[in-house]
Protein backbone atom coordinates (compact mmCIF):
# COMPACT_ATOMS: atom_id res chain seq x y z
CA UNK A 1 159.88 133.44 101.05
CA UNK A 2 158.13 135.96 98.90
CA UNK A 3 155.37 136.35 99.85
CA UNK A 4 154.02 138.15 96.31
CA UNK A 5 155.28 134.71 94.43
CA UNK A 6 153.91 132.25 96.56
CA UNK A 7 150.05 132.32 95.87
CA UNK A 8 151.59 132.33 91.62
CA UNK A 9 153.84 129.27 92.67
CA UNK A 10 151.26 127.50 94.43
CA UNK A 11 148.70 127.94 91.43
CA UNK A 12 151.14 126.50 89.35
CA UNK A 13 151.89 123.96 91.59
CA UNK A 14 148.02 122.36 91.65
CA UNK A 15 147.93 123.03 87.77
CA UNK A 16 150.34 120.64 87.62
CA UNK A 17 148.76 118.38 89.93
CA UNK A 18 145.65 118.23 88.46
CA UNK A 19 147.42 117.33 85.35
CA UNK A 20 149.32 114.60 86.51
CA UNK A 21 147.48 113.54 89.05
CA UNK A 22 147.64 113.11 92.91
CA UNK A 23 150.78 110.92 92.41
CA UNK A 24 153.24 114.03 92.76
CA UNK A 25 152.12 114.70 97.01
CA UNK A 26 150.73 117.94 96.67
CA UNK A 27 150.17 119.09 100.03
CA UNK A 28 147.29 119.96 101.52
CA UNK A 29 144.93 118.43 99.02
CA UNK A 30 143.16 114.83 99.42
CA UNK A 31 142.99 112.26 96.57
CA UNK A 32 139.47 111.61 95.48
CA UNK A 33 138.77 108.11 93.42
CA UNK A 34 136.88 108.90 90.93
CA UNK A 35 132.82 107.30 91.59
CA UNK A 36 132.53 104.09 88.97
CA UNK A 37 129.62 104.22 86.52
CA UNK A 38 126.87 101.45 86.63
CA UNK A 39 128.42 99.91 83.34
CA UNK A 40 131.67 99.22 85.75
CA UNK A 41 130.13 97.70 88.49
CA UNK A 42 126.30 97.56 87.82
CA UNK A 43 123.73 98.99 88.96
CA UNK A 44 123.81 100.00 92.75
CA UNK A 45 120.74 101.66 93.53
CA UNK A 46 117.05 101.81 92.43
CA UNK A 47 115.76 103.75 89.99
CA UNK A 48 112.15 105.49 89.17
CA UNK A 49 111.49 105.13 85.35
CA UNK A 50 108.96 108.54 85.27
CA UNK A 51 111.44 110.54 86.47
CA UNK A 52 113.71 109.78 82.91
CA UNK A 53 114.06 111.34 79.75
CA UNK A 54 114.04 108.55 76.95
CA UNK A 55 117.53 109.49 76.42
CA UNK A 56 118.00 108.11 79.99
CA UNK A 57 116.00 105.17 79.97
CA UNK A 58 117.56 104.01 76.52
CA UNK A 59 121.04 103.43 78.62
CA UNK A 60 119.05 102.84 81.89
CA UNK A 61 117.15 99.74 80.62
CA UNK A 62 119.97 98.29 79.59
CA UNK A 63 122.13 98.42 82.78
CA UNK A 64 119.45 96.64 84.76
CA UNK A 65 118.01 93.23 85.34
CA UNK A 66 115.05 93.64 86.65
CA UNK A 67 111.92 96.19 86.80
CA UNK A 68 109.66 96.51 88.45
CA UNK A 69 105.78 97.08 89.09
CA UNK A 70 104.02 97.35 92.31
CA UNK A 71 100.35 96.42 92.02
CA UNK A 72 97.57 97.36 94.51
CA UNK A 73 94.10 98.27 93.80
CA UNK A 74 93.29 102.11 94.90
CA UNK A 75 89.31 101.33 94.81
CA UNK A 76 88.55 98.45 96.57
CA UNK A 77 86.49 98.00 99.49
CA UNK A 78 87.96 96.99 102.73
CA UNK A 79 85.08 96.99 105.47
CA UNK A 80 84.29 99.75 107.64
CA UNK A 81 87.70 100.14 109.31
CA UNK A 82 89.78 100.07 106.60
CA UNK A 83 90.00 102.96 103.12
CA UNK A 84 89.03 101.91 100.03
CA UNK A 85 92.81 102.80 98.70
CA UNK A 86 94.47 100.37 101.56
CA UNK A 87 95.48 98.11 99.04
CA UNK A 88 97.35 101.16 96.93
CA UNK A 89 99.00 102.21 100.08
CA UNK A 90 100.05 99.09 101.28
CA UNK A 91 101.73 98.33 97.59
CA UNK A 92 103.49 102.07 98.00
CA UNK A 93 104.71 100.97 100.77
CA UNK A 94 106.42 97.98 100.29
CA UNK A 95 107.52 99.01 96.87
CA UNK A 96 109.60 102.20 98.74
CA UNK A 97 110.68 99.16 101.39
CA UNK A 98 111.84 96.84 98.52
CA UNK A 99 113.45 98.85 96.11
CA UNK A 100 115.58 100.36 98.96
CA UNK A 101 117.14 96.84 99.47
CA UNK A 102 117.42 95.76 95.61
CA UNK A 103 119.00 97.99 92.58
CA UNK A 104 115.36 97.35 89.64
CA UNK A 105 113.57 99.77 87.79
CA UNK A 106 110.73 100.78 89.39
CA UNK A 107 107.20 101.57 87.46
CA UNK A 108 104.58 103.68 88.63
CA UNK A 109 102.25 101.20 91.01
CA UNK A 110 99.36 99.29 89.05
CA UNK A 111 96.15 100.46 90.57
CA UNK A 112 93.61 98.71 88.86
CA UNK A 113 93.31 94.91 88.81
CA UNK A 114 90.73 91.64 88.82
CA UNK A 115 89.04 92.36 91.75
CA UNK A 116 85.55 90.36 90.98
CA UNK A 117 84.76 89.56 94.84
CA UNK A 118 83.81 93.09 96.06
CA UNK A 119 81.75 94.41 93.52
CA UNK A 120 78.75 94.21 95.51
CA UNK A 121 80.26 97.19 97.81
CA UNK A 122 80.55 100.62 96.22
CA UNK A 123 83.67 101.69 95.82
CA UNK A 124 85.08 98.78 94.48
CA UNK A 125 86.38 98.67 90.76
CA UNK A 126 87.52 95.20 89.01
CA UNK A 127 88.84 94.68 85.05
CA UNK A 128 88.32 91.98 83.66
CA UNK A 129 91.14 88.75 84.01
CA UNK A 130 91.97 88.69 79.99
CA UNK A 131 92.07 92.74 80.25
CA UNK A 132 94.25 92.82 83.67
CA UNK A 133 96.75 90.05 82.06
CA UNK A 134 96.86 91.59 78.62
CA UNK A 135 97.67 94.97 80.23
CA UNK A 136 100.64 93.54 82.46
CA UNK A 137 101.88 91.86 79.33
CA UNK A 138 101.68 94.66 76.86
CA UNK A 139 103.79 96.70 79.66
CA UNK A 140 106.13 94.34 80.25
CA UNK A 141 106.50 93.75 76.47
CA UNK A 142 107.03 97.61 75.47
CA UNK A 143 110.22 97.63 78.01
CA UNK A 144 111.20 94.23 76.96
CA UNK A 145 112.18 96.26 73.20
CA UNK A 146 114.76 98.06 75.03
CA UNK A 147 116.67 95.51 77.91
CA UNK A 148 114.47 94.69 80.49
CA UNK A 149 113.72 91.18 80.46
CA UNK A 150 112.65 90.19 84.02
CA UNK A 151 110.20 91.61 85.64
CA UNK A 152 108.44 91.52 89.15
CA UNK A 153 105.13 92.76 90.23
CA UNK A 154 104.93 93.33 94.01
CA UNK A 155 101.42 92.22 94.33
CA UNK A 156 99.04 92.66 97.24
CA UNK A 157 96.12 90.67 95.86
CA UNK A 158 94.59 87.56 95.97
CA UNK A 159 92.59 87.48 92.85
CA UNK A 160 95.03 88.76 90.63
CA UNK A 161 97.69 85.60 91.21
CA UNK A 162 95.74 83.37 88.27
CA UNK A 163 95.92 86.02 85.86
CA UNK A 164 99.48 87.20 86.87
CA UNK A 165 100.47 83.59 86.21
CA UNK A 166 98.74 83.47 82.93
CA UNK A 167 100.79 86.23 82.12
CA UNK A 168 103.51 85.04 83.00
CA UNK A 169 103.73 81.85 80.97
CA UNK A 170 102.35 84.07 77.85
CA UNK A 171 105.55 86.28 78.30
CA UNK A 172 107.53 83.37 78.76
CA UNK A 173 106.90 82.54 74.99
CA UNK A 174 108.18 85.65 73.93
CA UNK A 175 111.45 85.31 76.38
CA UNK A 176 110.46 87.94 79.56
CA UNK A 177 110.52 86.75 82.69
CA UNK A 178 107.87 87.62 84.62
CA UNK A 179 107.28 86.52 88.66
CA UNK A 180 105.38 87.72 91.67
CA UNK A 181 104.59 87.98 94.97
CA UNK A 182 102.09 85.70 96.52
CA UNK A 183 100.74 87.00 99.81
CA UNK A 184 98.93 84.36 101.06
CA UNK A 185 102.25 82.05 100.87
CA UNK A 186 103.55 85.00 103.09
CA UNK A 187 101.03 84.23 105.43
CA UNK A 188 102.26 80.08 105.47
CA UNK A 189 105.84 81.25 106.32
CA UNK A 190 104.83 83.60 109.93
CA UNK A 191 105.10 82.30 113.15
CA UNK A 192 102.53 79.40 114.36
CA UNK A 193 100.40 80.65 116.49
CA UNK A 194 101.04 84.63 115.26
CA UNK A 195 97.16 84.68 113.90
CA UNK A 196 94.66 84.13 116.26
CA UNK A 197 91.85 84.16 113.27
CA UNK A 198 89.33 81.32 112.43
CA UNK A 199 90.07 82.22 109.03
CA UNK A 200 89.97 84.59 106.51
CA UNK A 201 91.72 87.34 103.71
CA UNK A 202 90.48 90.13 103.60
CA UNK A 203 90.45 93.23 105.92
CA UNK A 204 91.41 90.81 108.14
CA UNK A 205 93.67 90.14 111.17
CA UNK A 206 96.72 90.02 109.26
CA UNK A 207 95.92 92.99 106.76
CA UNK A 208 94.81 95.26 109.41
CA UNK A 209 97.81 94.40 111.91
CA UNK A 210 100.28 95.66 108.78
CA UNK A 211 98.27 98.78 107.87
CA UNK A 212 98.69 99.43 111.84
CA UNK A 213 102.33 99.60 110.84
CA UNK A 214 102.37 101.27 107.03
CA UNK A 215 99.51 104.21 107.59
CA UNK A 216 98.08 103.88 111.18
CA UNK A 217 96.44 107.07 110.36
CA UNK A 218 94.17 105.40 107.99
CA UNK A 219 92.86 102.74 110.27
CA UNK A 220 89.27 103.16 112.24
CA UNK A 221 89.84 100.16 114.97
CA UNK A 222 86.54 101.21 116.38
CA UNK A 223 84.21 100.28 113.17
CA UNK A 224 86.24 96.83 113.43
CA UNK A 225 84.40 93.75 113.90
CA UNK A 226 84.59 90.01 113.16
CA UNK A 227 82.97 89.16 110.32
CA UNK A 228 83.48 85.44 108.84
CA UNK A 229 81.69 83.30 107.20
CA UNK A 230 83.23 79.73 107.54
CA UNK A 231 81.46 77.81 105.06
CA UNK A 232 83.61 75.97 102.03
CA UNK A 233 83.47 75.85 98.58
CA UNK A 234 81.98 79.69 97.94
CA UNK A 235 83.40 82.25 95.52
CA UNK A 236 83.56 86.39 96.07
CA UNK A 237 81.76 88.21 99.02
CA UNK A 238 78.51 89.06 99.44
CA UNK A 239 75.95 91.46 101.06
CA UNK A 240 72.93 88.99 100.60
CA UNK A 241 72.26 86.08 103.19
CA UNK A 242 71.10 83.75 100.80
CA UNK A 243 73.65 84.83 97.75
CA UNK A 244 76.22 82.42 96.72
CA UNK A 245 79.25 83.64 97.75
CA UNK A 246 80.68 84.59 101.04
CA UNK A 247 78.52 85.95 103.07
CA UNK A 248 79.80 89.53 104.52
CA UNK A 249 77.13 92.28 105.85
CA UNK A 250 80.71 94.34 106.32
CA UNK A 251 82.68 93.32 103.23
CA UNK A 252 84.96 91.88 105.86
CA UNK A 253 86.69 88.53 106.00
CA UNK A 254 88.20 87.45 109.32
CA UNK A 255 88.32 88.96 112.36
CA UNK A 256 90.12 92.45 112.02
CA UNK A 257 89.49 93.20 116.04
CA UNK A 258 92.70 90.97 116.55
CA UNK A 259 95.23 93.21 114.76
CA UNK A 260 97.96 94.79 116.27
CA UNK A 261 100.88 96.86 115.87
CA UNK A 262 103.22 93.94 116.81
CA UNK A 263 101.65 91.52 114.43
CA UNK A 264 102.10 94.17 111.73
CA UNK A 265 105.93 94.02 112.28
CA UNK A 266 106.40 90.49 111.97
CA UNK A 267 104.03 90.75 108.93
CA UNK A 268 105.65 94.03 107.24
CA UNK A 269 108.80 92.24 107.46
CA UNK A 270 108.43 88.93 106.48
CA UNK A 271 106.48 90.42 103.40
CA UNK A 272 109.38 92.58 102.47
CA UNK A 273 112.20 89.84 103.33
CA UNK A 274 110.36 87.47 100.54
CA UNK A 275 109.80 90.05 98.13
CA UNK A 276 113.39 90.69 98.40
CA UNK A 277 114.61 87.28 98.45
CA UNK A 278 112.88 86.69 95.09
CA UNK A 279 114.02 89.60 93.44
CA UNK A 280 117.45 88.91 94.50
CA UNK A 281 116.86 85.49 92.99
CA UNK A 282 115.10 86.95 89.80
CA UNK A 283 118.13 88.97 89.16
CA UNK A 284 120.66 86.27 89.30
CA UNK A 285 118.54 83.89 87.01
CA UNK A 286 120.40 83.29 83.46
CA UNK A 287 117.49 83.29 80.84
């Protein structure tokens, strides 16, 4: 063979190859498909909206079902043991947990919401119900102009369900589709017998058992105590004895001294499996 030729030959050889394609054998190279786009076979992965250009979002909206928003206050008060962004963290969390499993667009997390029941402890910060709704509507109505037309928030709130489901029949009128997560229906679907409780919602057993699991680092166990109030028929914590609501000295509800890593697993998961199971279901919905 000559030797000078050869390298010349063999550049000619993979011209031609990459010309015509793999089809002609040429040794010593590997056939590559070529990756489908998301218009070929959807969508396969998640996808942060902030971190678009409009030129981006203009196709992205359009190749997606579903976005969506995870909502968790990052100023609310959660006892002694507990930060007064746990609910932020915890809505970070699942979000990152969620959209790893299910292909939406995902909008930076909500952090303000109704949050009447803890205004009596500083730190906390609640909009009003009409402002919270009109605010989740006028966002899901701006992407709604471009493709999206479902949307999810991942919510880790009590209060906010009414006015999430106000919202959601408002948007319903202008054809979005808007559901969420309900935590406390979480809480109906765990083991029997998992929480050992009285009772109670907030900073509680169950809430302190899955920040255990999502920031461990945050959580004071020692400044944990049992604080319920097991009286019916009251409204909204408060720090006076004689006030109307529930009565908490702590701005605790339950009996966070029961948490534990273990029951934060179960939790974590179920929370996530459900989210996911609706979204899943949200995306498959014909409008």
């Amino acid at each position: 063979m000559n030797t000078k030729l050869y390298p010349l030959s063999r550049m000619i050889f993979i011209a031609v190859w990459l010309i015509m394609g793999p089809g002609i054998g040429a040794p010593g190279l590997l056939a590559v498909e070529p990756a489908k786009s998301l218009s070929e076979e959807g969508p396969v992965k998640s996808v942060f909206l902030e971190n678009l250009t409009w030129v981006e979002a203009e196709k992205t909206l359009k190749e997606y079902d579903v976005a969506l928003i995870a909502l968790g206050a990052r100023t609310k008060e959660h006892g002694p043991h507990l930060r007064l962004n746990n609910d932020f963290l915890m809505a970070e969390y699942l979000m990152k947990r969620v959209t790893a499993e299910v292909p939406v667009v995902v909008l930076p997390t909500l952090q303000y919401g109704y949050y009447p029941a803890f205004l009596e402890y500083p730190g906390s910060v609640s909009i009003q119900a009409e402002t919270f709704q009109n605010v989740v509507c006028d966002i899901c109505r701006s992407l709604g102009r471009h493709g999206i037309k479902k949307f999810y928030i991942l919510n880790t709130g009590v209060s906010t369900a009414p006015p999430l489901e106000a919202a959601s029949k408002e948007l319903a009128s202008s054809g979005l589709t808007l559901r969420y997560l309900n935590i406390l229906e979480v809480d109906k679907s765990l083991p029997e017998g998992l929480l050992k409780q009285d009772g109670g919602t907030h900073a509680d057993e169950s809430e302190t058992s899955m920040m255990l699991v999502i920031a461990p680092e945050t959580v004071d166990m020692s400044k944990a105590v049992k604080d319920f109030d097991p009286r019916t028929g009251r409204r909204g914590l408060t720090r006076n004895p004689e006030g109307a609501g529930v009565y908490s000295r702590t701005g605790i509800y339950g009996d966070p001294t029961l948490a534990t890593l273990e029951k934060g697993r179960i939790i974590v998961e179920a929370t996530v499996r459900e989210a996911v199971r609706q979204i899943r279901e949200l995306i498959a919905a014909k409008l």
